[in-house]
Protein backbone atom coordinates (compact mmCIF):
# COMPACT_ATOMS: atom_id res chain seq x y z
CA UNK A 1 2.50 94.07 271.93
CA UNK A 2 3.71 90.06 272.97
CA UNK A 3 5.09 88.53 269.88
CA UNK A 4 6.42 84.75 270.36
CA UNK A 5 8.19 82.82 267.32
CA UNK A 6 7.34 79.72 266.20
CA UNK A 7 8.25 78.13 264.06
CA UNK A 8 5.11 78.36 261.70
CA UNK A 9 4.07 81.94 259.98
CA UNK A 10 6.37 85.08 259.06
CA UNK A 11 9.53 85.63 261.72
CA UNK A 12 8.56 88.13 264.27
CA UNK A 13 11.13 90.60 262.68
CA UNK A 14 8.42 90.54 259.75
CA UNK A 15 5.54 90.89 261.70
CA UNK A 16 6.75 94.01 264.17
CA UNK A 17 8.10 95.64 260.38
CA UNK A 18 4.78 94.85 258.80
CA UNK A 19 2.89 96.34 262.88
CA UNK A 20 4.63 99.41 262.47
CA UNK A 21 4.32 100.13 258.73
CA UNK A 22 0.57 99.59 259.02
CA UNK A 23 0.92 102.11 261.70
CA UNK A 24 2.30 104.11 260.00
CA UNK A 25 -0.36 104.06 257.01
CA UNK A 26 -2.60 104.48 258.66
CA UNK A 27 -1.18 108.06 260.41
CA UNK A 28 -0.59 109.21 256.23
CA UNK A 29 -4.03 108.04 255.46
CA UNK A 30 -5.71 110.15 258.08
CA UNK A 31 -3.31 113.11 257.03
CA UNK A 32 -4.46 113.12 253.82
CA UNK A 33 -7.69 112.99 254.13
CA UNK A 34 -7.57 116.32 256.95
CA UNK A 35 -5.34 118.08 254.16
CA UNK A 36 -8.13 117.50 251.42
CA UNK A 37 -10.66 117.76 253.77
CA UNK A 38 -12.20 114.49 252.80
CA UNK A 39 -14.73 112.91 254.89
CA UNK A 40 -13.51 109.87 257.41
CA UNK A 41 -14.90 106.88 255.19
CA UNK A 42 -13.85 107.82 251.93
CA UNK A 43 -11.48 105.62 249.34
CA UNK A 44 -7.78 106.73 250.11
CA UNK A 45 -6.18 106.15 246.70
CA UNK A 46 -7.51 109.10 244.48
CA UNK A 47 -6.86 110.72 247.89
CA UNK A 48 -2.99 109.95 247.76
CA UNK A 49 -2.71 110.07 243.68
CA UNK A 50 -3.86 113.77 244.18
CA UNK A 51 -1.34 114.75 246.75
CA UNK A 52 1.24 112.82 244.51
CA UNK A 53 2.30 110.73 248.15
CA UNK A 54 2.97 107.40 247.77
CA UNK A 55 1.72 104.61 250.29
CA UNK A 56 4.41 103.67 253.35
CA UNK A 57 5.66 100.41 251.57
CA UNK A 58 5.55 102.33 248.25
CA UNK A 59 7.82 105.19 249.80
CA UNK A 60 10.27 102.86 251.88
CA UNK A 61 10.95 100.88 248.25
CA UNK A 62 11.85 104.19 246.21
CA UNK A 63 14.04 105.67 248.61
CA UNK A 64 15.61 102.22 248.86
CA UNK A 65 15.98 102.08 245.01
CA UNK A 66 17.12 105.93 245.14
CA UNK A 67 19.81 105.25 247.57
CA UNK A 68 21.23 102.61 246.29
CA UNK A 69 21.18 103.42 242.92
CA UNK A 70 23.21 107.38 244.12
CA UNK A 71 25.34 104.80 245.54
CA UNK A 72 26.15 103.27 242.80
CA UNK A 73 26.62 105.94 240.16
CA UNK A 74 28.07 108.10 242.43
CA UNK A 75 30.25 106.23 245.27
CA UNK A 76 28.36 108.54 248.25
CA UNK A 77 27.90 107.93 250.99
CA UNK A 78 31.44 106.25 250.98
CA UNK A 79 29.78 103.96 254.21
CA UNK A 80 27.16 102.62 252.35
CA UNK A 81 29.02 102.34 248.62
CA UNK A 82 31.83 99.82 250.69
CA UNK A 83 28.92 97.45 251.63
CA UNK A 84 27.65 97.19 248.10
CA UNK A 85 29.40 94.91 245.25
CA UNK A 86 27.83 94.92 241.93
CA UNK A 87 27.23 91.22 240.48
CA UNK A 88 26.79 90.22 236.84
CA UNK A 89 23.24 88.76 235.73
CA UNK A 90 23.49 85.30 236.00
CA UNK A 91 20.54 83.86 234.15
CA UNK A 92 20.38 80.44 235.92
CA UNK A 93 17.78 79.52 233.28
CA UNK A 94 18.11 80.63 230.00
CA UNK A 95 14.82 79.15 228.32
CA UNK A 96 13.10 82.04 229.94
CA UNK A 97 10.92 83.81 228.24
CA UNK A 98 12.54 87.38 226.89
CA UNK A 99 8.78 89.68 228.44
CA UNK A 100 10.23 87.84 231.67
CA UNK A 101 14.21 89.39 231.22
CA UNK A 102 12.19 92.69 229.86
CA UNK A 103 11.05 92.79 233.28
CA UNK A 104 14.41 93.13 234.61
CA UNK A 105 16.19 95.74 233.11
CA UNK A 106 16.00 98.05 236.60
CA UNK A 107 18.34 95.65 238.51
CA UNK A 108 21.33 96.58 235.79
């Protein structure tokens, strides 16, 4: 595959990331479908809600969010708790609404 920046559209870092995840889906969706046996054609999602998997992007994000957040509580892996520094919520604008801030009580 030729990529070429420009400097219009997504940075080709985003594009080979986004190339390889599709990839990727599209090797789980085929998996589950020959574990359930479903036919070729069929809608994937009640596939993957059966088998409990989540999609590729879905996955990457919770082990992301699972890592850090052993990092945090726990200080391990030493390498990767000495890259992270814990910053206080700065609300840079306080007439938000409070179902907005509701929305953020995961990133404390």
């Amino acid at each position: 595959m030729l990529l070429q920046a420009s400097s219009q559209g997504p940075p080709v870092s985003a594009v080979v990331y986004a190339a390889q995840t599709n990839r990727l889906q599209v090797i789980q969706n085929s998996l589950s479908r020959a574990v359930v046996k479903a036919p070729k054609f069929c809608h994937i999602t009640p596939i993957l809600k059966s088998l409990h998997w989540l999609q590729i992007n879905e996955r990457i994000l919770y082990k992301l969010i699972s890592l850090t957040y052993k990092t945090l509580t726990t200080a391990q892996p030493t390498y990767l708790h000495s890259l992270i520094s814990v910053q206080p919520l700065v609300l840079l604008a306080p007439h938000l609404s409070s179902p907005f801030l509701d929305h953020l009580h995961f990133l404390l």
